[in-house]
C-alpha atoms as a PDB file:
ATOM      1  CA  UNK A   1     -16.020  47.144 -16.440  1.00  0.00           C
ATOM      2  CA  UNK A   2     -19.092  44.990 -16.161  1.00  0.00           C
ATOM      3  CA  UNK A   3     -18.148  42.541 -18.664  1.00  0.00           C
ATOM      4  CA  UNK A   4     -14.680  41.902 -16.917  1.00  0.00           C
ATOM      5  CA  UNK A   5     -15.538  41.024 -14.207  1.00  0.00           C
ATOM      6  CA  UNK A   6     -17.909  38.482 -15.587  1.00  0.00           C
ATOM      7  CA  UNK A   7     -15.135  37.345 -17.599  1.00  0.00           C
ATOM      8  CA  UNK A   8     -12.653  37.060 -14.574  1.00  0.00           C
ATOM      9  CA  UNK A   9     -15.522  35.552 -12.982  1.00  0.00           C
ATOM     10  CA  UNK A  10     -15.980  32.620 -14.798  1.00  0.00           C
ATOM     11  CA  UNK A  11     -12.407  32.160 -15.422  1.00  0.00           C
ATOM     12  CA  UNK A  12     -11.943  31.734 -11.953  1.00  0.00           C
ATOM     13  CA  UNK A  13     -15.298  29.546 -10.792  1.00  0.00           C
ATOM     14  CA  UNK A  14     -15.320  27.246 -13.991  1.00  0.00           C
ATOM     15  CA  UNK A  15     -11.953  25.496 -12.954  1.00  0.00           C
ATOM     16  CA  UNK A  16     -12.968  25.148  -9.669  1.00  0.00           C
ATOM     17  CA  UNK A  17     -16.438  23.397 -10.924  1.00  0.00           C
ATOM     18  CA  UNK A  18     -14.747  21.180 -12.913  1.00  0.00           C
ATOM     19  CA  UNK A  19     -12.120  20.010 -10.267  1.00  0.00           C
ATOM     20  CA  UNK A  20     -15.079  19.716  -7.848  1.00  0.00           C
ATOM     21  CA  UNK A  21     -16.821  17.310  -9.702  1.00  0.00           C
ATOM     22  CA  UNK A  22     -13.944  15.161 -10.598  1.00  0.00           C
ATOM     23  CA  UNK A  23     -11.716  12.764  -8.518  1.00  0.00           C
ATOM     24  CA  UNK A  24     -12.788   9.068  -7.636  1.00  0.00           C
ATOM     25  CA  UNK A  25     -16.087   7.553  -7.831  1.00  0.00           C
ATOM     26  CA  UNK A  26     -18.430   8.001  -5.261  1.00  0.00           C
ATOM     27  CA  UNK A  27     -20.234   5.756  -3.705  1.00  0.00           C
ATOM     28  CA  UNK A  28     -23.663   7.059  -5.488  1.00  0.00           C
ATOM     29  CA  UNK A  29     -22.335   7.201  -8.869  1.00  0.00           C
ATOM     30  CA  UNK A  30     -20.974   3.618  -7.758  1.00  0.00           C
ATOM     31  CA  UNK A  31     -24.728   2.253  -7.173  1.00  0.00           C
ATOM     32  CA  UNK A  32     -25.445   3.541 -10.410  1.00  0.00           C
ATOM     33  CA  UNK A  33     -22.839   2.041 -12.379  1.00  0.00           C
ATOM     34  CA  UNK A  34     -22.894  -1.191 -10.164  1.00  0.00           C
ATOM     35  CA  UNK A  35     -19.128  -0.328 -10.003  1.00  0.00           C
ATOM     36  CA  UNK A  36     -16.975  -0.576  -6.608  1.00  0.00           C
ATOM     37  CA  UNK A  37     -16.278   3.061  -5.668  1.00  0.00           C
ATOM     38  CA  UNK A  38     -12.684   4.340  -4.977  1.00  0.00           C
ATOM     39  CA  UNK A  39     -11.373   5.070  -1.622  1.00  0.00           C
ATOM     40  CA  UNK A  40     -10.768   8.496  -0.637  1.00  0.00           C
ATOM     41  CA  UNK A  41      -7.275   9.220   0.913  1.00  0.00           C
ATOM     42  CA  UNK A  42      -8.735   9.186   4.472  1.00  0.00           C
ATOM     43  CA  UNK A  43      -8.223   6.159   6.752  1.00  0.00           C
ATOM     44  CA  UNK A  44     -11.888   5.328   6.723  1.00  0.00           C
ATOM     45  CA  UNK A  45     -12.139   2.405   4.048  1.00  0.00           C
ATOM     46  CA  UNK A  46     -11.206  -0.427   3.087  1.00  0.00           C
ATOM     47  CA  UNK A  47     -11.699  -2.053  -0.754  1.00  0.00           C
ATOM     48  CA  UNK A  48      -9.970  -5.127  -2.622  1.00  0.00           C
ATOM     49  CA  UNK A  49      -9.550  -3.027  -5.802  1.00  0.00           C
ATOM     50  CA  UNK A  50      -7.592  -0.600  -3.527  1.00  0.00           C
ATOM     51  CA  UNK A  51      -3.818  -0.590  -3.978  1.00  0.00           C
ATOM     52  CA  UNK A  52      -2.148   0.834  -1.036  1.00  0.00           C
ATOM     53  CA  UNK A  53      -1.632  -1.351   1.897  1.00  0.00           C
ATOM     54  CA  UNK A  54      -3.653   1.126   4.536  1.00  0.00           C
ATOM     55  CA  UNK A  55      -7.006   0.928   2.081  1.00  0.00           C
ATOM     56  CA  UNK A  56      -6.568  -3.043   1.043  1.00  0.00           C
ATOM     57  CA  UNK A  57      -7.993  -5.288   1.823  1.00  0.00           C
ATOM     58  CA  UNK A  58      -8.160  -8.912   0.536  1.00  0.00           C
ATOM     59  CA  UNK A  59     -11.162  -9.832  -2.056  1.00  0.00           C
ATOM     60  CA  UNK A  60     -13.950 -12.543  -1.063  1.00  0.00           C
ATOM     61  CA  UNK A  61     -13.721 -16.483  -3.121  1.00  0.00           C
ATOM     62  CA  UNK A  62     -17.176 -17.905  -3.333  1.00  0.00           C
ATOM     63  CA  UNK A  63     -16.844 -21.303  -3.483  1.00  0.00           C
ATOM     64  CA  UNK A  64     -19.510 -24.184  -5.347  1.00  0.00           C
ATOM     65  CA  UNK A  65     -22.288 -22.626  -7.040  1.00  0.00           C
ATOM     66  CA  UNK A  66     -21.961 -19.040  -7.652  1.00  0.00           C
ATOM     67  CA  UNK A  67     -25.564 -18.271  -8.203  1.00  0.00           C
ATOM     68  CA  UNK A  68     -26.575 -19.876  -4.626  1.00  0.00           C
ATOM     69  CA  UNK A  69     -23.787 -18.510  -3.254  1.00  0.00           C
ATOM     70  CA  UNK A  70     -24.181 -15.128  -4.372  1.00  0.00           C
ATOM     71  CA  UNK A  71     -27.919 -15.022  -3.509  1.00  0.00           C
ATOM     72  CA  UNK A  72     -26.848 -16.337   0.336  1.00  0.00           C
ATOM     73  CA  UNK A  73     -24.448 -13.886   0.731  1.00  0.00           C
ATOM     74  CA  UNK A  74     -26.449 -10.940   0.106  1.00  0.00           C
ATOM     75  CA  UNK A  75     -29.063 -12.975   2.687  1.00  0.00           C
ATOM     76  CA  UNK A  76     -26.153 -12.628   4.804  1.00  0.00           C
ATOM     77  CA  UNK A  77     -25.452  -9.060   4.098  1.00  0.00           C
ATOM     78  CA  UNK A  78     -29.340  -8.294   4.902  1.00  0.00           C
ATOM     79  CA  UNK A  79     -28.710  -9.964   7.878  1.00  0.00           C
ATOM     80  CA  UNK A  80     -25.888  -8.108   9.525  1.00  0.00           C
ATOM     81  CA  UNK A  81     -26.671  -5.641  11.811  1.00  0.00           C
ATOM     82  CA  UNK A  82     -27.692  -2.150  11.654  1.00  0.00           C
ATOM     83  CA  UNK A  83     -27.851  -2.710   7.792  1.00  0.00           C
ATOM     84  CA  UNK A  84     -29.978  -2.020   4.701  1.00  0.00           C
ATOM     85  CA  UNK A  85     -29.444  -3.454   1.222  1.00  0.00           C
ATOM     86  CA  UNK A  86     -29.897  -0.464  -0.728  1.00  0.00           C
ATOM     87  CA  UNK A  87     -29.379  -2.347  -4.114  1.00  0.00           C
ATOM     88  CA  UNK A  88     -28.956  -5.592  -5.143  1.00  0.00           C
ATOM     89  CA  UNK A  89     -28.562  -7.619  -8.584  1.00  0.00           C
ATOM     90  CA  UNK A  90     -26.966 -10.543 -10.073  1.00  0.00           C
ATOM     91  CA  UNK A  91     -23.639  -9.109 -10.008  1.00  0.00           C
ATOM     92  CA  UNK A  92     -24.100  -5.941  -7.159  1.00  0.00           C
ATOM     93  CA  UNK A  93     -24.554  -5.328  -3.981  1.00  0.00           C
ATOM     94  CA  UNK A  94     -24.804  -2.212  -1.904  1.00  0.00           C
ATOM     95  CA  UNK A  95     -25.985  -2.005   2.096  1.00  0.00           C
ATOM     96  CA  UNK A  96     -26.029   1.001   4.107  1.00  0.00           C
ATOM     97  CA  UNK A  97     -24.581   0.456   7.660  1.00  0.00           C
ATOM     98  CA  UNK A  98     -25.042   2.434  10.427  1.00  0.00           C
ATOM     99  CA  UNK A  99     -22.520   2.325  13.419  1.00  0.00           C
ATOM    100  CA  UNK A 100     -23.451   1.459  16.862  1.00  0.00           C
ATOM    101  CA  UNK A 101     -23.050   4.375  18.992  1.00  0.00           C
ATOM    102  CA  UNK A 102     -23.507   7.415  16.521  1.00  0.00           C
ATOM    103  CA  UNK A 103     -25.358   5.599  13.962  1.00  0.00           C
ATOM    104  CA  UNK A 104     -22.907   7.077  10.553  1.00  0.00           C
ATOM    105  CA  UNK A 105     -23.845   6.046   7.760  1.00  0.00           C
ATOM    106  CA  UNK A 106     -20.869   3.932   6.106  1.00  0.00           C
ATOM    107  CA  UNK A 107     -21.489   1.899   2.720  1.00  0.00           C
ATOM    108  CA  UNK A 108     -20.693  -1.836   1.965  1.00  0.00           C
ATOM    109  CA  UNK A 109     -20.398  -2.811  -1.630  1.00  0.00           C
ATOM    110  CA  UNK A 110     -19.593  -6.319  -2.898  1.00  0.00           C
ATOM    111  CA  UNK A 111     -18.731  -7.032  -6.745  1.00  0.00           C
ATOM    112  CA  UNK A 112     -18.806 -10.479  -8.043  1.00  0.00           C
ATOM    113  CA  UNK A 113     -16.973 -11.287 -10.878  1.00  0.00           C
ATOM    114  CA  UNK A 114     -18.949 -14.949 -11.937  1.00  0.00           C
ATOM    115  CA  UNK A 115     -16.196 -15.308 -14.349  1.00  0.00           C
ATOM    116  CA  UNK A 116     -13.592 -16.046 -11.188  1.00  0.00           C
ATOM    117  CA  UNK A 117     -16.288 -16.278  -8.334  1.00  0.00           C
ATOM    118  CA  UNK A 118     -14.421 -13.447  -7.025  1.00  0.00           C
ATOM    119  CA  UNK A 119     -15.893 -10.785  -4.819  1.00  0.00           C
ATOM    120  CA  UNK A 120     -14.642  -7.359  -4.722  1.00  0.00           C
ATOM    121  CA  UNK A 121     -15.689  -5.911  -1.727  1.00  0.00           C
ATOM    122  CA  UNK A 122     -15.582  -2.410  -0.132  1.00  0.00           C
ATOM    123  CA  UNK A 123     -16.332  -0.820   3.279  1.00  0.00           C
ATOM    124  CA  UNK A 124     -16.495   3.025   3.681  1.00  0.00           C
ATOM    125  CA  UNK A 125     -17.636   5.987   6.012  1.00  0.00           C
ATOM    126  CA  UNK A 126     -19.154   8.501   4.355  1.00  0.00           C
ATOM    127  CA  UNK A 127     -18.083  11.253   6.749  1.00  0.00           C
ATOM    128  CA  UNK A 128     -15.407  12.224   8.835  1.00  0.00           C
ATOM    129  CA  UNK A 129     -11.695  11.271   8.728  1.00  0.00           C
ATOM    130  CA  UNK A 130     -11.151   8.349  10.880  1.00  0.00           C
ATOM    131  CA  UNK A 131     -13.537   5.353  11.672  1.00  0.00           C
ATOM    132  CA  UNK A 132     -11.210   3.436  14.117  1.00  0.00           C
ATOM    133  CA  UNK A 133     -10.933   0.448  12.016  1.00  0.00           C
ATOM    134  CA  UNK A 134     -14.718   0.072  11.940  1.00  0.00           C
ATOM    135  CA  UNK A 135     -14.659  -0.883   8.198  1.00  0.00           C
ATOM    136  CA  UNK A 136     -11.933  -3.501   8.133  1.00  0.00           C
ATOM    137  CA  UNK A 137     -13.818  -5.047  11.348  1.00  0.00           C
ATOM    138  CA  UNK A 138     -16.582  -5.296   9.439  1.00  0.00           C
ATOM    139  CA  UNK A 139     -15.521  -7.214   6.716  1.00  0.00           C
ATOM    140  CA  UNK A 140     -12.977  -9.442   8.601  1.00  0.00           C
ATOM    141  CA  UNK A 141     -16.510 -10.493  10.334  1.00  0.00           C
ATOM    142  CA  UNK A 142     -18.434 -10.842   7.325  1.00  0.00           C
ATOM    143  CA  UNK A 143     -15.676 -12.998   5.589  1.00  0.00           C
ATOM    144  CA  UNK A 144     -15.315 -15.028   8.749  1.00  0.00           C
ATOM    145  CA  UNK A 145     -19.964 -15.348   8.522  1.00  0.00           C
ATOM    146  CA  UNK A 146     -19.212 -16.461   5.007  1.00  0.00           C
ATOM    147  CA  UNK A 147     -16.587 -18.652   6.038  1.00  0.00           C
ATOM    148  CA  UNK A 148     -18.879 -20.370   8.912  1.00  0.00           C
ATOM    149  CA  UNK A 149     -21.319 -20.941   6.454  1.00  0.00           C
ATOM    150  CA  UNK A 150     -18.675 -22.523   3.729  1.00  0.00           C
ATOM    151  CA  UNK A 151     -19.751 -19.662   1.033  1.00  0.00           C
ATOM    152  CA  UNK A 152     -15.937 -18.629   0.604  1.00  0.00           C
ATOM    153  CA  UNK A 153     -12.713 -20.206   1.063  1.00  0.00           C
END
């Protein structure tokens, strides 16, 4: 008797471990891979790698020297309010930003690709199911920063 219900035991619990830990990447295994995490199917991000129209989001174009240009946006990124770089390299960034009122946590991620100066970017909440557009807000302002400052086109 003992030994089945072990048996029936694991049988159910091991599926539902292994669909627990699978789905899209997170934003921590993200930051580890220096990959741009999926978005979850909640209306609380926006990506460029994202490929319905409610999640996307269009990418960043550094334009002249994609070393400078890279190192002054993630100056920028530092710069933006409420926000910590968390990680940065010669390829990755990722900031934690907290918002205004109930200061959530929400990530921002940027990707460049220095073979097309391209910068995949992403903008998530880490909890709850709505953000009320704060995401895409904050990248339309960052692109438009960059854009002030000539760093994308």
């Amino acid at each position: 008797m003992k030994q089945q219900f072990w048996d029936l035991y694991l049988l159910m619990v091991i599926p539902l471990v292994v669909i627990g830990c699978s789905g899209p990447l997170g934003a921590a295994d993200a930051v580890k891979s220096e990959k741009i995490a999926g978005c979850p199917d909640r209306p609380n991000c926006v990506s460029s790698e994202a490929q319905d129209a409610d999640h996307a989001i269009a990418p960043l174009r550094l334009q002249g020297d994609l070393v400078a240009g890279w190192q002054a946006i993630r100056e920028v990124v530092s710069n933006l309010p409420r926000c910590k770089v968390i990680k940065a390299t010669d390829q990755y960034l990722h900031a934690e930003c907290k918002t205004r009122i109930f200061r959530f946590v929400d990530d921002l991620e940027l990707r460049l690709d220095p073979v097309t100066g391209t910068i995949a970017v992403r903008s998530a909440s880490r909890i709850g199911y709505s953000d009320l557009g704060v995401n895409r807000r904050r990248v339309d302002q960052l692109r438009q920063t960059l854009k002030d400052k000539g760093l994308i086109h």
